[in-house]
PDB file of N, CA and C in Angstrom:
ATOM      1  N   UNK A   1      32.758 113.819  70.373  1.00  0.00           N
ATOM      2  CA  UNK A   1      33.562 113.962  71.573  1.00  0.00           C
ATOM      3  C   UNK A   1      34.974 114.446  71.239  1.00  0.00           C
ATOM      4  N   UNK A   2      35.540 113.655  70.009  1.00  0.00           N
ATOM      5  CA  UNK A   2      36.651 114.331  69.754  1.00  0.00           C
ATOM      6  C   UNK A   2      37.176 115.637  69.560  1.00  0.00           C
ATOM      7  N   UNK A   3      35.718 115.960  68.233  1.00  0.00           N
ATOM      8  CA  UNK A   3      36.339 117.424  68.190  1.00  0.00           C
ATOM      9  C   UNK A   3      35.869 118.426  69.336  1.00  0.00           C
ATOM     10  N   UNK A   4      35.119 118.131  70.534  1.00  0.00           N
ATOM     11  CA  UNK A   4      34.709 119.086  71.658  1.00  0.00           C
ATOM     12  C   UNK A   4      36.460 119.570  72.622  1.00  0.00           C
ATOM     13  N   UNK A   5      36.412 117.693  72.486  1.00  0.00           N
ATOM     14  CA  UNK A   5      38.044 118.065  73.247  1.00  0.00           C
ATOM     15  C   UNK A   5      39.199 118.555  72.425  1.00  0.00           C
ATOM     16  N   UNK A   6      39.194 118.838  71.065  1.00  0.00           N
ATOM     17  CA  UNK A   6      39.973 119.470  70.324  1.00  0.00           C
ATOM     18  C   UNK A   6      39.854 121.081  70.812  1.00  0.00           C
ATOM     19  N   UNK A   7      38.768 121.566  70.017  1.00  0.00           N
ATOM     20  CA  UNK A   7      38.106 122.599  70.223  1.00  0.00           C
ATOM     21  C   UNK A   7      37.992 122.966  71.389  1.00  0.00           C
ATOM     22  N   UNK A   8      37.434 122.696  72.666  1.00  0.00           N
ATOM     23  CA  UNK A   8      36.708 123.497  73.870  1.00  0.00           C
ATOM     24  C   UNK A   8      37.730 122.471  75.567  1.00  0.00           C
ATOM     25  N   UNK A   9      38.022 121.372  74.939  1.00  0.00           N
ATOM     26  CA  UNK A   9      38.642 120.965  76.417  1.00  0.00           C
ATOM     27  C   UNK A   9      40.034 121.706  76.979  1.00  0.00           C
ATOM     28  N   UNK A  10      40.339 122.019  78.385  1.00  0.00           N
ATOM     29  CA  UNK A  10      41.465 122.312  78.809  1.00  0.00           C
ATOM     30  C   UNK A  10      42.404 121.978  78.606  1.00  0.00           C
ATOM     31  N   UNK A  11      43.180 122.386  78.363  1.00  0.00           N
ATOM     32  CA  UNK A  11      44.840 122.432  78.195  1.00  0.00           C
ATOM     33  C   UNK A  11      45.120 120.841  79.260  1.00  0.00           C
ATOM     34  N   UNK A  12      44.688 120.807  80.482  1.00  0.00           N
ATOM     35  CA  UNK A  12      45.265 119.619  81.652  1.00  0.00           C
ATOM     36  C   UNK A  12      44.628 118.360  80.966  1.00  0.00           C
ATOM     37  N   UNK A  13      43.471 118.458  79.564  1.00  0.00           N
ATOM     38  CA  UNK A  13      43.312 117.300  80.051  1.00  0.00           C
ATOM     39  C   UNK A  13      43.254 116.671  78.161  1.00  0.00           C
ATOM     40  N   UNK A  14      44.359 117.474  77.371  1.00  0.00           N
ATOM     41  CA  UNK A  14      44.867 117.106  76.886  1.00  0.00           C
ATOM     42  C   UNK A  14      46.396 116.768  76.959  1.00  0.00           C
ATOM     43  N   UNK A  15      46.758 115.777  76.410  1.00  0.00           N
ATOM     44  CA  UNK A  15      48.635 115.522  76.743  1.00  0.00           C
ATOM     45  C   UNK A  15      48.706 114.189  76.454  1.00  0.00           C
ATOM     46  N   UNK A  16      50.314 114.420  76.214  1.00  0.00           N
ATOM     47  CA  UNK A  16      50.714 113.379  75.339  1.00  0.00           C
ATOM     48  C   UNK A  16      52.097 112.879  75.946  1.00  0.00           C
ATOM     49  N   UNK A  17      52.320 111.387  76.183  1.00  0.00           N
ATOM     50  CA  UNK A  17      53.886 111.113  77.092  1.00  0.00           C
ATOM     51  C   UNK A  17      54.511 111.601  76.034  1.00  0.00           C
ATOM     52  N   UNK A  18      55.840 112.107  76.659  1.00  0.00           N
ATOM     53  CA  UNK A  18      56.687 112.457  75.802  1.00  0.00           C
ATOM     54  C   UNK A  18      57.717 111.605  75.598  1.00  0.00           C
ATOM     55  N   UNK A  19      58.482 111.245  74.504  1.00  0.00           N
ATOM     56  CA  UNK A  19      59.250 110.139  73.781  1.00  0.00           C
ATOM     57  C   UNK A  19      60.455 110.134  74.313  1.00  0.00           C
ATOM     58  N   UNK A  20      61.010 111.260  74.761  1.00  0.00           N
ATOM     59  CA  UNK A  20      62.109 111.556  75.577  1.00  0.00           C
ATOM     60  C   UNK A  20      62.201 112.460  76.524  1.00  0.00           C
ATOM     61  N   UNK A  21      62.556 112.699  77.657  1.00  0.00           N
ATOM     62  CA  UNK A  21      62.714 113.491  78.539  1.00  0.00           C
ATOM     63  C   UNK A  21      63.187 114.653  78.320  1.00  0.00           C
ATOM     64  N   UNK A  22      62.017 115.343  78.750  1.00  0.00           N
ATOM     65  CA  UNK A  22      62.118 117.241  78.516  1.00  0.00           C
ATOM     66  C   UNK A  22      62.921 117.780  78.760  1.00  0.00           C
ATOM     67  N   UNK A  23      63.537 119.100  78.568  1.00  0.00           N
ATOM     68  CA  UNK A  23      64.625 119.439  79.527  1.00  0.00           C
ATOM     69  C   UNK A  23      63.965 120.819  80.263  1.00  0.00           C
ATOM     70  N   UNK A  24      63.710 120.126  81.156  1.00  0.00           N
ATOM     71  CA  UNK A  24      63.054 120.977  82.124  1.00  0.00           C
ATOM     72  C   UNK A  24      63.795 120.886  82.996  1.00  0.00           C
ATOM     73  N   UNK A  25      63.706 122.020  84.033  1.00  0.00           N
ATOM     74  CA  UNK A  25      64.468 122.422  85.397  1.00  0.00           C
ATOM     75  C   UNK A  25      63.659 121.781  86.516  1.00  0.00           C
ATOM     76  N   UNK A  26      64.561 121.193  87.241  1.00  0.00           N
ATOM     77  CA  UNK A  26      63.809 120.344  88.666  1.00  0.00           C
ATOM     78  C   UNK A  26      64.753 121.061  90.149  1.00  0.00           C
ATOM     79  N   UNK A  27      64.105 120.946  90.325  1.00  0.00           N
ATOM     80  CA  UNK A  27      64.851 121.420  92.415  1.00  0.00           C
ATOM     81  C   UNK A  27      65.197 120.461  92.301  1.00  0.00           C
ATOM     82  N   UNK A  28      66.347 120.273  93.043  1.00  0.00           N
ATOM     83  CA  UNK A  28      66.872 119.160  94.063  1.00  0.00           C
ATOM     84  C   UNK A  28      65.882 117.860  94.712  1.00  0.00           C
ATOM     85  N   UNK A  29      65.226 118.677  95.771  1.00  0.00           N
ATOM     86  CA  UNK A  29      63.870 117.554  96.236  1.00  0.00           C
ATOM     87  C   UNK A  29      63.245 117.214  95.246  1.00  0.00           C
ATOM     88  N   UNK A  30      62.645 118.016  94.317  1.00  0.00           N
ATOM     89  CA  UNK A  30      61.529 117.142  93.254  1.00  0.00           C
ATOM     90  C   UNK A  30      62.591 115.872  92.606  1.00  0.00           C
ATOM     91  N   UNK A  31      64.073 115.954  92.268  1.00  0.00           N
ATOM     92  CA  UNK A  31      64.763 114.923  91.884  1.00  0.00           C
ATOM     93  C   UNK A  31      64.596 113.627  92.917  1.00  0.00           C
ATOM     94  N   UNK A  32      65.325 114.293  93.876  1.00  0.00           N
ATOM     95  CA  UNK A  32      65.162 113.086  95.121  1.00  0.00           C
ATOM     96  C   UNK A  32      63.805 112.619  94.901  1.00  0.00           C
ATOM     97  N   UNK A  33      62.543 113.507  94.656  1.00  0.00           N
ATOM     98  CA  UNK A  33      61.162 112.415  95.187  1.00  0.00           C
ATOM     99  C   UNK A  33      61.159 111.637  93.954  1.00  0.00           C
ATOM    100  N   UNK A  34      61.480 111.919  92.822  1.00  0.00           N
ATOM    101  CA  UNK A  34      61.093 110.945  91.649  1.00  0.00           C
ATOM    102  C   UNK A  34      61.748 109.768  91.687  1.00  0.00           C
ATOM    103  N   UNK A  35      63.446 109.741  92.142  1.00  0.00           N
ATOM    104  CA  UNK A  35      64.216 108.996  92.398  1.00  0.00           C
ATOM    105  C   UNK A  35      63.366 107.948  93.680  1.00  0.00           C
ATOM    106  N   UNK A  36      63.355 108.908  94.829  1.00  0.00           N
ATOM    107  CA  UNK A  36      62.590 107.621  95.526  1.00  0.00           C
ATOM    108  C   UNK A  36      61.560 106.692  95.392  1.00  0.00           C
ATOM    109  N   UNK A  37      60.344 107.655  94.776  1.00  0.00           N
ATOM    110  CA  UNK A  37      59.030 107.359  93.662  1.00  0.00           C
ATOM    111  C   UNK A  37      59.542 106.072  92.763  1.00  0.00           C
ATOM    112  N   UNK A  38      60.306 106.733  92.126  1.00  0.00           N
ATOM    113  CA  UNK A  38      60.557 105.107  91.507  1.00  0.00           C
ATOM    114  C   UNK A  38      61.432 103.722  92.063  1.00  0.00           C
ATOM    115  N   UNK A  39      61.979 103.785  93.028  1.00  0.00           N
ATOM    116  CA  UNK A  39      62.067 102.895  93.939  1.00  0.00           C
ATOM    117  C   UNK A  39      60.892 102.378  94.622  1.00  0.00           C
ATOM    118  N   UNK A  40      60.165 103.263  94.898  1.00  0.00           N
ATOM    119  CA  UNK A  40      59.081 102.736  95.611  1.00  0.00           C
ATOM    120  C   UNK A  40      58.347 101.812  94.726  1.00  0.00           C
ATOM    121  N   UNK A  41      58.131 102.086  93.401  1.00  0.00           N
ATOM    122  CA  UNK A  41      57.274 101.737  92.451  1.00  0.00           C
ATOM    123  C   UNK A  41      58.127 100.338  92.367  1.00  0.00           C
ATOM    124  N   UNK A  42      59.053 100.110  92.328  1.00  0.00           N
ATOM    125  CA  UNK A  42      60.167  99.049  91.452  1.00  0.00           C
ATOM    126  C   UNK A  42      59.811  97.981  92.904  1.00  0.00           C
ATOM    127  N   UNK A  43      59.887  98.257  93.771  1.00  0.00           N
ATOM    128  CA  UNK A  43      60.306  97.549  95.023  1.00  0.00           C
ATOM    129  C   UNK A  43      58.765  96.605  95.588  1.00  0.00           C
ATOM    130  N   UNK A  44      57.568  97.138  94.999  1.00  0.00           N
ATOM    131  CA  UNK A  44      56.080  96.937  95.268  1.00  0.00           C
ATOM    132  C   UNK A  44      55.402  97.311  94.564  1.00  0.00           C
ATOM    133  N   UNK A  45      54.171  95.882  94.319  1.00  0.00           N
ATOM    134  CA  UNK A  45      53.213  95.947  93.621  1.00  0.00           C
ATOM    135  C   UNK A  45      52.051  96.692  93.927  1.00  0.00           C
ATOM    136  N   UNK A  46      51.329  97.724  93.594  1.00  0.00           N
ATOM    137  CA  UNK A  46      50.259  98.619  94.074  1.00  0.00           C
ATOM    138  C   UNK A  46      48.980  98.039  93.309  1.00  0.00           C
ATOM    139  N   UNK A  47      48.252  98.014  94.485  1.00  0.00           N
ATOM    140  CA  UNK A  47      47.204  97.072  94.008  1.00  0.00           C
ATOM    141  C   UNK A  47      45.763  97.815  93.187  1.00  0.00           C
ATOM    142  N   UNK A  48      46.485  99.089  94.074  1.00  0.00           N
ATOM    143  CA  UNK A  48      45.087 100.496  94.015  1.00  0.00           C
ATOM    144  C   UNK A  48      45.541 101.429  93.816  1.00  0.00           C
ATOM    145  N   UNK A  49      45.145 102.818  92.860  1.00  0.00           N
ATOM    146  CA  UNK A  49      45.960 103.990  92.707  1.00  0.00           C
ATOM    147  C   UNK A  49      46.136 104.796  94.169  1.00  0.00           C
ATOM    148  N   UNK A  50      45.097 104.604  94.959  1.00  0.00           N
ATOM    149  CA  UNK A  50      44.723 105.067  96.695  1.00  0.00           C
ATOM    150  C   UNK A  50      46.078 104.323  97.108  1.00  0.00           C
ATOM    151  N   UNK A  51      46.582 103.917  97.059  1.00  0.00           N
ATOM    152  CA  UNK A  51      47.634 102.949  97.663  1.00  0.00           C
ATOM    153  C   UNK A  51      48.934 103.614  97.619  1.00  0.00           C
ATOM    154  N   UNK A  52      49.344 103.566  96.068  1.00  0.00           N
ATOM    155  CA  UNK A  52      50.517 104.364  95.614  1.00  0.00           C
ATOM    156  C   UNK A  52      50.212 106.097  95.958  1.00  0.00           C
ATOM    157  N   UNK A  53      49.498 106.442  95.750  1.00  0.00           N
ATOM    158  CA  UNK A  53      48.530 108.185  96.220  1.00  0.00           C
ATOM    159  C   UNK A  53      49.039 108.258  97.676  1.00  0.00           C
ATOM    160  N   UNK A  54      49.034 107.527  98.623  1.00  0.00           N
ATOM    161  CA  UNK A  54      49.279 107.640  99.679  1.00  0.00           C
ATOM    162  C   UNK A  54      50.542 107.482 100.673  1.00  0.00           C
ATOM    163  N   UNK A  55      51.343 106.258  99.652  1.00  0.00           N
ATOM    164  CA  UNK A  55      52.840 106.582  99.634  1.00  0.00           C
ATOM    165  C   UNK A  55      53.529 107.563  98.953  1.00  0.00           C
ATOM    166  N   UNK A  56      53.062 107.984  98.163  1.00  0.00           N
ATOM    167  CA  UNK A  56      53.712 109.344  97.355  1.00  0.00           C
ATOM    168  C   UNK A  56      53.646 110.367  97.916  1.00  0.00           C
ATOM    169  N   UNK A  57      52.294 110.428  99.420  1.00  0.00           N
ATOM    170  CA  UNK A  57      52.674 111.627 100.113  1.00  0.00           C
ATOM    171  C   UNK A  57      53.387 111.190 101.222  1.00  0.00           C
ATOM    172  N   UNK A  58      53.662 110.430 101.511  1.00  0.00           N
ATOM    173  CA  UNK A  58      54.918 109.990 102.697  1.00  0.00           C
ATOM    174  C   UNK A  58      56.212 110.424 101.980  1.00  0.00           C
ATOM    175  N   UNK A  59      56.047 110.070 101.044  1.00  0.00           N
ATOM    176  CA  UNK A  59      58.137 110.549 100.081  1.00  0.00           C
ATOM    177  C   UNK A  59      58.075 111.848 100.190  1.00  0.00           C
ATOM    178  N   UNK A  60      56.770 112.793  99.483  1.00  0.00           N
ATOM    179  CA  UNK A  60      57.026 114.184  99.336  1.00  0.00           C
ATOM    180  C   UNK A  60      57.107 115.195 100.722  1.00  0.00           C
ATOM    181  N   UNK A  61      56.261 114.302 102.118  1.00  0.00           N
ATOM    182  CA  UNK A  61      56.559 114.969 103.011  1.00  0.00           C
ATOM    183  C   UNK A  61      57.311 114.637 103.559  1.00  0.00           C
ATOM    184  N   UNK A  62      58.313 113.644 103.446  1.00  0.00           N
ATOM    185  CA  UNK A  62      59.730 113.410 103.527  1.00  0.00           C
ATOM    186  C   UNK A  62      60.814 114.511 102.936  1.00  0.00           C
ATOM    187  N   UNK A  63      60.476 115.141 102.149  1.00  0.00           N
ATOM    188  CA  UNK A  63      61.407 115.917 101.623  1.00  0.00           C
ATOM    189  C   UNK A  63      60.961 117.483 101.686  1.00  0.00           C
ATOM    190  N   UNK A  64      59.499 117.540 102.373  1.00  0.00           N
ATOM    191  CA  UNK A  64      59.581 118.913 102.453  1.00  0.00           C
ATOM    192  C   UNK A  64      58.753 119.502 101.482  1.00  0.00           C
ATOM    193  N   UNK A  65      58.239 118.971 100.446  1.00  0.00           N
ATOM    194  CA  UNK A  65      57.636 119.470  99.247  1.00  0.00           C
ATOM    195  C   UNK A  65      56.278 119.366  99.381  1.00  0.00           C
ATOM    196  N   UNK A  66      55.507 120.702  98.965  1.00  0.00           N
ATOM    197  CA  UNK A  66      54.415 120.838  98.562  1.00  0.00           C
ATOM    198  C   UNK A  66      53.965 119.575  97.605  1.00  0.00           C
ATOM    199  N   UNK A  67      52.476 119.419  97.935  1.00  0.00           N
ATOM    200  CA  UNK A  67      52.237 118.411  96.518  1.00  0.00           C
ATOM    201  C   UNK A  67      52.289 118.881  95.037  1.00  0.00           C
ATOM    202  N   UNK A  68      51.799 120.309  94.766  1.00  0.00           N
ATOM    203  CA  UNK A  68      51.999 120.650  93.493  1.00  0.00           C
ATOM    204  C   UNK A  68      53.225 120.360  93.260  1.00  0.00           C
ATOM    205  N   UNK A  69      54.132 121.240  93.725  1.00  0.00           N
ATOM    206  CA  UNK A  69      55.684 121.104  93.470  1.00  0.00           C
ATOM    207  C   UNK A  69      56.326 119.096  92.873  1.00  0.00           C
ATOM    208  N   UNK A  70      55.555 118.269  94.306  1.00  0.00           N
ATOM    209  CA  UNK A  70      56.099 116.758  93.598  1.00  0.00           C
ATOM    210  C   UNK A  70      55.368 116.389  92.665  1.00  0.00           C
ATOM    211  N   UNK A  71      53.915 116.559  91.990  1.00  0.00           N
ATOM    212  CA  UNK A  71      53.194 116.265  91.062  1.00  0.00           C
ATOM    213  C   UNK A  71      53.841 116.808  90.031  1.00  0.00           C
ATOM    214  N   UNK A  72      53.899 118.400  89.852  1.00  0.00           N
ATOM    215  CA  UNK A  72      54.784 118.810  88.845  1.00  0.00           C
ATOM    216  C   UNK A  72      55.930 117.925  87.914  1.00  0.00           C
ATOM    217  N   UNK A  73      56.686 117.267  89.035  1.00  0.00           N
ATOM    218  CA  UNK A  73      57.618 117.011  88.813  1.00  0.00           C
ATOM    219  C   UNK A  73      57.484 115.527  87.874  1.00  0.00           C
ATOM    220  N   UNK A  74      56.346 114.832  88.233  1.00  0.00           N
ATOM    221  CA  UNK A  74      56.116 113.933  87.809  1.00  0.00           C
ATOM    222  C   UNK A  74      55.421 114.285  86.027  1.00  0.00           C
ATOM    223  N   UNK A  75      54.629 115.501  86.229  1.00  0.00           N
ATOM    224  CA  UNK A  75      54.079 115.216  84.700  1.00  0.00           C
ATOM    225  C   UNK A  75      55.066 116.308  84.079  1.00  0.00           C
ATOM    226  N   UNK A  76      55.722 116.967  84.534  1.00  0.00           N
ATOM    227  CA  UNK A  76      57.303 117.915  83.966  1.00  0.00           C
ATOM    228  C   UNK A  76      58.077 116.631  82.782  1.00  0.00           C
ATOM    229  N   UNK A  77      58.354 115.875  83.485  1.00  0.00           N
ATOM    230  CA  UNK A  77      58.864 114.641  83.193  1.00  0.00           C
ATOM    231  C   UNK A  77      58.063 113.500  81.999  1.00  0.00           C
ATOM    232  N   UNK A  78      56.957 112.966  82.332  1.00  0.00           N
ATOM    233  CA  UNK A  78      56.236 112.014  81.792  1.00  0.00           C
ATOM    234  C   UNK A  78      55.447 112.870  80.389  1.00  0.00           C
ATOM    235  N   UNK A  79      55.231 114.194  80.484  1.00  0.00           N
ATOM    236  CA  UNK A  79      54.223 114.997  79.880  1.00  0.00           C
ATOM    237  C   UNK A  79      54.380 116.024  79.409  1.00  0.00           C
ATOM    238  N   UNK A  80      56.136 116.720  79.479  1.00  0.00           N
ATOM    239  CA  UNK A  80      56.180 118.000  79.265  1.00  0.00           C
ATOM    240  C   UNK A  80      55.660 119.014  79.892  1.00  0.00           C
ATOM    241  N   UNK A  81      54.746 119.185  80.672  1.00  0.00           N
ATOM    242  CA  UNK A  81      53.761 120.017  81.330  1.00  0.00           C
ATOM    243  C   UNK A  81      53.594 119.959  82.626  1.00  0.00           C
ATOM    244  N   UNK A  82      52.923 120.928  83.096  1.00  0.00           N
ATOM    245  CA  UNK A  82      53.075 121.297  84.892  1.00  0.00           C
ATOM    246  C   UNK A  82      51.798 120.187  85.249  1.00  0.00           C
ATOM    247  N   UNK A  83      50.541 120.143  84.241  1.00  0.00           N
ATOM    248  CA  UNK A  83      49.429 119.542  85.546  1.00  0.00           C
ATOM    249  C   UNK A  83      49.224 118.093  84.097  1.00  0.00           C
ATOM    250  N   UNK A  84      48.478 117.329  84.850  1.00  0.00           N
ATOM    251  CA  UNK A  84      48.263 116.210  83.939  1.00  0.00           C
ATOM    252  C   UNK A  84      46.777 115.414  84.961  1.00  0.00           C
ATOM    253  N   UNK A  85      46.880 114.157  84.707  1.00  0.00           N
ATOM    254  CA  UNK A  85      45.745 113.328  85.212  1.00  0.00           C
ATOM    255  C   UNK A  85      46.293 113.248  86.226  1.00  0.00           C
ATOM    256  N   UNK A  86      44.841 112.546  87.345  1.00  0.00           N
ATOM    257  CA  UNK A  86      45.126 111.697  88.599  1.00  0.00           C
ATOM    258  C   UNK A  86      46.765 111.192  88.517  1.00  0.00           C
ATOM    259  N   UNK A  87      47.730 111.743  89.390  1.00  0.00           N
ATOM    260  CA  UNK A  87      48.905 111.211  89.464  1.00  0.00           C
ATOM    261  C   UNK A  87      49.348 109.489  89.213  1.00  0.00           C
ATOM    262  N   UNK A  88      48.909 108.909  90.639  1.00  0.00           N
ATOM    263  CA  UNK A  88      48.634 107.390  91.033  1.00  0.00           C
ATOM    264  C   UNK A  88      47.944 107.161  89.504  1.00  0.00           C
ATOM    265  N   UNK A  89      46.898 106.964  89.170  1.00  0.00           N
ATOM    266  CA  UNK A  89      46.288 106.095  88.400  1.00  0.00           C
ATOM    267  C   UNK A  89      46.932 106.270  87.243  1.00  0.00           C
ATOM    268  N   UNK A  90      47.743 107.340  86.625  1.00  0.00           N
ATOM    269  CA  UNK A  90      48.072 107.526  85.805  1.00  0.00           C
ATOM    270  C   UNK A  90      49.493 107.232  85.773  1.00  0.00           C
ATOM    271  N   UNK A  91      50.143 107.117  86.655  1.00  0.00           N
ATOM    272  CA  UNK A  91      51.662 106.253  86.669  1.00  0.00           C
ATOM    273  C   UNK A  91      51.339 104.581  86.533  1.00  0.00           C
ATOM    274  N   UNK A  92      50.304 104.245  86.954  1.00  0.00           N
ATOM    275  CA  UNK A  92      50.173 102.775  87.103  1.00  0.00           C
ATOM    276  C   UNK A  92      49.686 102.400  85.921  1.00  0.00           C
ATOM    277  N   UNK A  93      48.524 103.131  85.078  1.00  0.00           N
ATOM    278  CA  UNK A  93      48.298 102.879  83.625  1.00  0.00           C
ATOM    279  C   UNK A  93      49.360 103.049  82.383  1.00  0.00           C
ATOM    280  N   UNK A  94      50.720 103.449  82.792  1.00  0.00           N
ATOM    281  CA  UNK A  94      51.995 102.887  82.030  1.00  0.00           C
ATOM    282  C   UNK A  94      52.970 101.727  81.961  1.00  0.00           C
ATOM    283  N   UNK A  95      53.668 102.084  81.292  1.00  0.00           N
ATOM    284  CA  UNK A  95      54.586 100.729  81.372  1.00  0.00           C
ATOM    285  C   UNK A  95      55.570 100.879  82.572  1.00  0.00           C
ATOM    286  N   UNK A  96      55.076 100.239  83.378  1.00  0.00           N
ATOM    287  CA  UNK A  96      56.324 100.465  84.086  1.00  0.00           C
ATOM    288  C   UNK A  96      57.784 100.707  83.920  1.00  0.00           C
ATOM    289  N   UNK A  97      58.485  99.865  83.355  1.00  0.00           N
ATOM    290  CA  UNK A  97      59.870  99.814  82.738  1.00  0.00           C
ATOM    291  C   UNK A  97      60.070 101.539  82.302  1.00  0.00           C
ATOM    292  N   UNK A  98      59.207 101.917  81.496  1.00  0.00           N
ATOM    293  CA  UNK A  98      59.170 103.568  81.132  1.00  0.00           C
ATOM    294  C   UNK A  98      58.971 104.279  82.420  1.00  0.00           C
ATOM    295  N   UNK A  99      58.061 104.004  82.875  1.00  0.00           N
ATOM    296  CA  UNK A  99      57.877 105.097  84.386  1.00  0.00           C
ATOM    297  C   UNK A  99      59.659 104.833  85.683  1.00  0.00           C
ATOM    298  N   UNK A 100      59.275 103.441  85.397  1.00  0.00           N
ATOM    299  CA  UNK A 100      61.077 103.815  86.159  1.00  0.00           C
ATOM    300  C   UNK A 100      62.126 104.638  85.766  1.00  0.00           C
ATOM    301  N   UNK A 101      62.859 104.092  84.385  1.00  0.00           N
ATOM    302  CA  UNK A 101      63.509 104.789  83.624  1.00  0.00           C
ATOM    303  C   UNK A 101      63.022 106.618  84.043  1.00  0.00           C
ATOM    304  N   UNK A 102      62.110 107.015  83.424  1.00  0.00           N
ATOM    305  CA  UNK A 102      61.891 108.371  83.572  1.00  0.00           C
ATOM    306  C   UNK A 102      61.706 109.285  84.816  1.00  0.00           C
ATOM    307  N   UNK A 103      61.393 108.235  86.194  1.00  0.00           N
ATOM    308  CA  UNK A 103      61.218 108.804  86.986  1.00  0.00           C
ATOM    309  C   UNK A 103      63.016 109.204  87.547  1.00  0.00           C
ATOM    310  N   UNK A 104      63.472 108.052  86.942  1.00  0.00           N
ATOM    311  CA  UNK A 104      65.221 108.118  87.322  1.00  0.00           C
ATOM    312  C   UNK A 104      66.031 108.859  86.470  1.00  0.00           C
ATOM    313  N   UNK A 105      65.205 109.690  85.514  1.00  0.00           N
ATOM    314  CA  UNK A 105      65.592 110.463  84.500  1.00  0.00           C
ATOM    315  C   UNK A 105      66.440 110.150  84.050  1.00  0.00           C
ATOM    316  N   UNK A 106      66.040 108.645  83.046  1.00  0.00           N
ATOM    317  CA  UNK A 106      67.035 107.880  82.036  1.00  0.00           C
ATOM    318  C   UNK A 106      66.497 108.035  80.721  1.00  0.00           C
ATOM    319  N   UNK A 107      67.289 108.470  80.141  1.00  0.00           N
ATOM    320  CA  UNK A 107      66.575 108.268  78.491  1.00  0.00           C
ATOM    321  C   UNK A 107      65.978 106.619  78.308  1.00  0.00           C
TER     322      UNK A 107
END
């Protein structure tokens, strides 16, 4: 399995968090949604990735943003890269303390 996904798997569904925050370029809104994103996250416990998935599109259509554009922004950040895993399940399978920090783009 390993070496298939070495060899033959996509680019999206290899990746690695990154140790420090990329310096990648963000719009304005994608800042605001991560900023709110992680308030949201800090403020309530999500019981289900469907849960957090579904407040994350209340923030982004709060601000106007396509979902690629706020997903981006999230694995821009967490991953170096434009696409990554299931958003939700994959913010909640971290440490939190790290996903805040980074969503608030703190070292």
């Amino acid at each position: 399995m390993i070496n298939w996904l070495d060899n033959y798997g996509p680019k999206f569904v290899k990746f690695q968090v990154m140790k420090k925050i990329p310096r990648l370029e963000l719009a304005e809104e994608q800042k605001s949604f991560l900023h709110d994103l992680a308030t949201l996250i800090e403020e309530h416990d999500f019981d289900s990735p469907e849960r957090l998935h579904d407040e994350m599109y209340e923030i982004l259509n709060n601000y106007g943003l396509k979902p690629r554009k706020a997903f981006q922004a999230i694995y821009k950040m967490i991953l170096g890269q434009k696409q990554g895993p299931k958003a939700a399940s994959f913010i909640l399978s971290l440490d939190r303390d790290f996903v805040l920090k980074r969503l608030r783009l703190e070292e």
